[in-house]
C-alpha atoms as a PDB file:
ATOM      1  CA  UNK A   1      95.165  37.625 141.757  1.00  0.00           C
ATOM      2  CA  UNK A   2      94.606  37.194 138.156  1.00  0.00           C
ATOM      3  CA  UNK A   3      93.104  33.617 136.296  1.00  0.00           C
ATOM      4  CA  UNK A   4      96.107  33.360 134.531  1.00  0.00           C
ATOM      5  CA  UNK A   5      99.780  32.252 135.530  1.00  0.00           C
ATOM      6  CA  UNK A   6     102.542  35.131 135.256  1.00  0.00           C
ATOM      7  CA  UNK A   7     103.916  35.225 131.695  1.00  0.00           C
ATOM      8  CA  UNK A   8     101.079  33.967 130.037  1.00  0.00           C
ATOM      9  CA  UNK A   9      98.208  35.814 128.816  1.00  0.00           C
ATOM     10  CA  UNK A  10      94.178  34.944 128.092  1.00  0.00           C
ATOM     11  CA  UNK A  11      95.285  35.399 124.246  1.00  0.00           C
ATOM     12  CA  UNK A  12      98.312  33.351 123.401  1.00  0.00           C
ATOM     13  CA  UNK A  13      98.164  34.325 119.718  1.00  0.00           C
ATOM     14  CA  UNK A  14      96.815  38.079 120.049  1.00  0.00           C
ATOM     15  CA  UNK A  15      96.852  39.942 117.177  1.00  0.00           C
ATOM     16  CA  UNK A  16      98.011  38.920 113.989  1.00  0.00           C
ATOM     17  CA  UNK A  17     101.185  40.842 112.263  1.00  0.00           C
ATOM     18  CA  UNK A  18     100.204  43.580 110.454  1.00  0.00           C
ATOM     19  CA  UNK A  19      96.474  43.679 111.533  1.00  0.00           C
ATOM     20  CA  UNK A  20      95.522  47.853 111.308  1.00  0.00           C
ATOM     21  CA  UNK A  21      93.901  49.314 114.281  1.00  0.00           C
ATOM     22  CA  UNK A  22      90.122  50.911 113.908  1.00  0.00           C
ATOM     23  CA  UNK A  23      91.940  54.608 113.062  1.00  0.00           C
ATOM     24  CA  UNK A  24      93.795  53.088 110.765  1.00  0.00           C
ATOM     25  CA  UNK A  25      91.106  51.114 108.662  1.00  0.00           C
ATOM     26  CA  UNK A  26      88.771  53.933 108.945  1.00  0.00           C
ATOM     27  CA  UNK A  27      91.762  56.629 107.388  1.00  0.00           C
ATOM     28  CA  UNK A  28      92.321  53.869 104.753  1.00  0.00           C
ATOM     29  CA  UNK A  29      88.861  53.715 103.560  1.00  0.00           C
ATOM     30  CA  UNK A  30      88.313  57.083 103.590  1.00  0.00           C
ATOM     31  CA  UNK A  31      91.251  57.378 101.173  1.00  0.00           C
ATOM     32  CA  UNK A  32      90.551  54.836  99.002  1.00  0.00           C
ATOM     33  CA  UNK A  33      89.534  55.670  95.520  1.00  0.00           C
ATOM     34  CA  UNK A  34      86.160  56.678  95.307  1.00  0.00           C
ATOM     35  CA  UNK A  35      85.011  56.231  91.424  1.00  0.00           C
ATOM     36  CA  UNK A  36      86.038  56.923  88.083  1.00  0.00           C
ATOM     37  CA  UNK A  37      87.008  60.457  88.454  1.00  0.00           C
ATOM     38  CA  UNK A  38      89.885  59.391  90.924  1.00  0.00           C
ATOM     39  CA  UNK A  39      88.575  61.004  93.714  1.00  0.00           C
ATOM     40  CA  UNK A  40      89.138  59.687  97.673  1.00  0.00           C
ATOM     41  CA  UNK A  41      85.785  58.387  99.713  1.00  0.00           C
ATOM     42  CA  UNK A  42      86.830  61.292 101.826  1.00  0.00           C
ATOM     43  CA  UNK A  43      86.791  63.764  99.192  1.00  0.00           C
ATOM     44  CA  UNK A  44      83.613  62.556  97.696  1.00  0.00           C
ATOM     45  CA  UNK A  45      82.155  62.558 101.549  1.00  0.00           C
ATOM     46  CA  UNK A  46      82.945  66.495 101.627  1.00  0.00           C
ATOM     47  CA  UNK A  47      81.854  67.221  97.965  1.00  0.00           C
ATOM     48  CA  UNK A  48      78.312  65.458  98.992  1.00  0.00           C
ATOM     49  CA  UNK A  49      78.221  67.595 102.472  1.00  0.00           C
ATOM     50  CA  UNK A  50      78.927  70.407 100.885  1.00  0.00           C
ATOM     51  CA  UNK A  51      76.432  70.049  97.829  1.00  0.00           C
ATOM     52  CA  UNK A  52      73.376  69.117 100.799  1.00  0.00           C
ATOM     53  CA  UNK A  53      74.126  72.421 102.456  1.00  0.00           C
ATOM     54  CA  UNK A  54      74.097  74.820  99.229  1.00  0.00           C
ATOM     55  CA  UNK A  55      70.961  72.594  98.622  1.00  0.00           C
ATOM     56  CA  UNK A  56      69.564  73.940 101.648  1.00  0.00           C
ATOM     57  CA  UNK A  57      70.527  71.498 104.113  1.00  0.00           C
ATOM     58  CA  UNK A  58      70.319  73.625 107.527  1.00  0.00           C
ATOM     59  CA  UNK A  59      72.251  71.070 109.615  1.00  0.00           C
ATOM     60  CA  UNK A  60      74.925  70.213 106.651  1.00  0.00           C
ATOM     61  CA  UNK A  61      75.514  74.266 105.742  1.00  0.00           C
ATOM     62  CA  UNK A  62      76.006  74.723 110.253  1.00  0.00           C
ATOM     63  CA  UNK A  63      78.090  71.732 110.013  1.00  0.00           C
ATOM     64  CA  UNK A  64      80.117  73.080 107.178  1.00  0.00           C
ATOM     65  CA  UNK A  65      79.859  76.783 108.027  1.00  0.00           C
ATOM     66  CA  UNK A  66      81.582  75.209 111.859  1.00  0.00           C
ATOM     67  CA  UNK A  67      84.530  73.283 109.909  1.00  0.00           C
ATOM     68  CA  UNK A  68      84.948  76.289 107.963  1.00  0.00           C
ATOM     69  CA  UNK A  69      85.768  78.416 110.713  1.00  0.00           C
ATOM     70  CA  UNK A  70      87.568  75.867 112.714  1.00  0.00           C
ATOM     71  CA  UNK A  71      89.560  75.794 109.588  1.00  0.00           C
ATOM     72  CA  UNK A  72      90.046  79.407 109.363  1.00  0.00           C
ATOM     73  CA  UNK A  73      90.825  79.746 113.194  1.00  0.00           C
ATOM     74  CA  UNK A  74      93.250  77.318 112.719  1.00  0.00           C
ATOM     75  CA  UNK A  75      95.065  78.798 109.780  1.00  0.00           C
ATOM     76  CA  UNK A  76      94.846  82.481 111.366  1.00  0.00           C
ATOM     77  CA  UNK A  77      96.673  80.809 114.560  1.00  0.00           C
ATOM     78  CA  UNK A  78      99.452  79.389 112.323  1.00  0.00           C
ATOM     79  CA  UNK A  79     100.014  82.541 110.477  1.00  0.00           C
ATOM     80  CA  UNK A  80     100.211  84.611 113.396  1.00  0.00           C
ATOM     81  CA  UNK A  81     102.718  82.265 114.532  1.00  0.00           C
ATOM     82  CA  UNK A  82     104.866  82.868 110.947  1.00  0.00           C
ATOM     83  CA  UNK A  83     104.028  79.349 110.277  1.00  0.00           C
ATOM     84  CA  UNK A  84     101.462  78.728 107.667  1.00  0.00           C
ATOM     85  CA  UNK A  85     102.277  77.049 104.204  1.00  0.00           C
ATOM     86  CA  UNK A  86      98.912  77.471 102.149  1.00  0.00           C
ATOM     87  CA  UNK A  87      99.088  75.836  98.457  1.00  0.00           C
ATOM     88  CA  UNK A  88      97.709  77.103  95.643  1.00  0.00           C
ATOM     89  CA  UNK A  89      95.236  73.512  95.910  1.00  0.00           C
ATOM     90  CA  UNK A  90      93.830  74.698  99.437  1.00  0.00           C
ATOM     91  CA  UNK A  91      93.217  78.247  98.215  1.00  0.00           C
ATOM     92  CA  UNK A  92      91.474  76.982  95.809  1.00  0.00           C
ATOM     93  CA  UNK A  93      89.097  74.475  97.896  1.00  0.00           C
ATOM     94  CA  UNK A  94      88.637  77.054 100.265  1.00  0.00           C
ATOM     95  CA  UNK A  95      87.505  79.852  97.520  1.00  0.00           C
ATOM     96  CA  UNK A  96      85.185  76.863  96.059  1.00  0.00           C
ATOM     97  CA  UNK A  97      83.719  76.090  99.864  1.00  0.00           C
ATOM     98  CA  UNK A  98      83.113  79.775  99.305  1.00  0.00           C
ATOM     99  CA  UNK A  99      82.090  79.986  96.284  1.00  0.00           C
ATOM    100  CA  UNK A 100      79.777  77.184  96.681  1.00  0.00           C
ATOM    101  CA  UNK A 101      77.938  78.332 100.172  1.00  0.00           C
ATOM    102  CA  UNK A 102      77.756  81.688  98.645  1.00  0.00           C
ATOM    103  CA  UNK A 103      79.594  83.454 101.564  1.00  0.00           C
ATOM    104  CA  UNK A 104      81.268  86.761 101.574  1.00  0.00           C
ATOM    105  CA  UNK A 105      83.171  86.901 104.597  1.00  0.00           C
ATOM    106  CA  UNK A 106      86.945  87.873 103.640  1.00  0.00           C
ATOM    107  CA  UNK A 107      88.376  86.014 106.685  1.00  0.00           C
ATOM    108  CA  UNK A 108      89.545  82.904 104.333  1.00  0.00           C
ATOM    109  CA  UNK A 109      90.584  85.370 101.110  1.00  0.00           C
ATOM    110  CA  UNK A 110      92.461  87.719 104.209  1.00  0.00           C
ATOM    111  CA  UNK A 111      94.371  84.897 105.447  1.00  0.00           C
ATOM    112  CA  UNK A 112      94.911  83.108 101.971  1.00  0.00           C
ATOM    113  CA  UNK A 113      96.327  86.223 101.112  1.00  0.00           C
ATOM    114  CA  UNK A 114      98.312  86.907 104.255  1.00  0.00           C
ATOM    115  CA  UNK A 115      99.383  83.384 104.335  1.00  0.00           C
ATOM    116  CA  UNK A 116     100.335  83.870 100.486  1.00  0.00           C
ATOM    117  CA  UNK A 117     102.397  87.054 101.253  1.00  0.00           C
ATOM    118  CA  UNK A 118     104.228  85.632 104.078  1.00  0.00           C
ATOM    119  CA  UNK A 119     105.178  82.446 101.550  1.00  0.00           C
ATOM    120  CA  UNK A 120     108.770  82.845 100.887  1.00  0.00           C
ATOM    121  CA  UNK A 121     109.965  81.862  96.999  1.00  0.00           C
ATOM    122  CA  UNK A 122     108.910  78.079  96.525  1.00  0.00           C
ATOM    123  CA  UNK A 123     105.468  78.268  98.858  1.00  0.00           C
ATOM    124  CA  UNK A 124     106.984  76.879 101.835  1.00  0.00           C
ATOM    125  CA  UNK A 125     107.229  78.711 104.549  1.00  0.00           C
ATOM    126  CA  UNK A 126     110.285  78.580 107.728  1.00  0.00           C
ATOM    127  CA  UNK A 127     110.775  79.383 110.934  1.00  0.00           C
END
């Protein structure tokens, strides 16, 4: 048996209207604009993890080395599945994650380019 009476709760008021969950705030934040150059928190967040590993940062370049794969994984998965809309913007973040790490593998440029070829007229791909 519970301290409270059916139909009434140990907060009465609960949360106010429009109060943003912890996902929410945290997504907000990390999209807000960063500085001058228009840039998101987020954005900057990657562009600073990034830098530390071609700086020589061991844990950021196996942190972003890990994302990088999950990221190409992911992408392979979707365009074996006939389902993967790349833009020209994420080509292009993807060659400069490249670029910038100095890597060589072709598994992002294969499945850019796969992912480009399977692009129908207008870069948006349907199934």
């Amino acid at each position: 048996m519970g301290k409270f009476p059916p139909g009434h709760s140990g907060n009465p008021r609960g949360r106010p209207k429009g109060a943003r969950n912890l996902a929410a705030q945290i997504l907000a934040e990390a999209n807000a604009t960063a500085d001058a150059q228009q840039v998101s928190k987020l954005e900057a967040a990657i562009k600073a993890l990034v830098d530390k590993a071609v700086s020589g940062d061991q844990r950021a370049t196996q942190l972003v080395i890990d994302r990088v794969e999950r990221a190409e994984a992911s992408l392979r998965e979707a365009v074996e599945r006939g389902g993967a809309s790349f833009s020209e913007a994420d080509r292009e973040v993807v060659a400069e994650i490249h670029r910038r790490l100095n890597l060589s593998s072709p598994g992002v440029g294969e499945v850019a380019s796969a992912a480009q070829r399977s692009e129908p007229e207008g870069g948006v791909a349907h199934t």
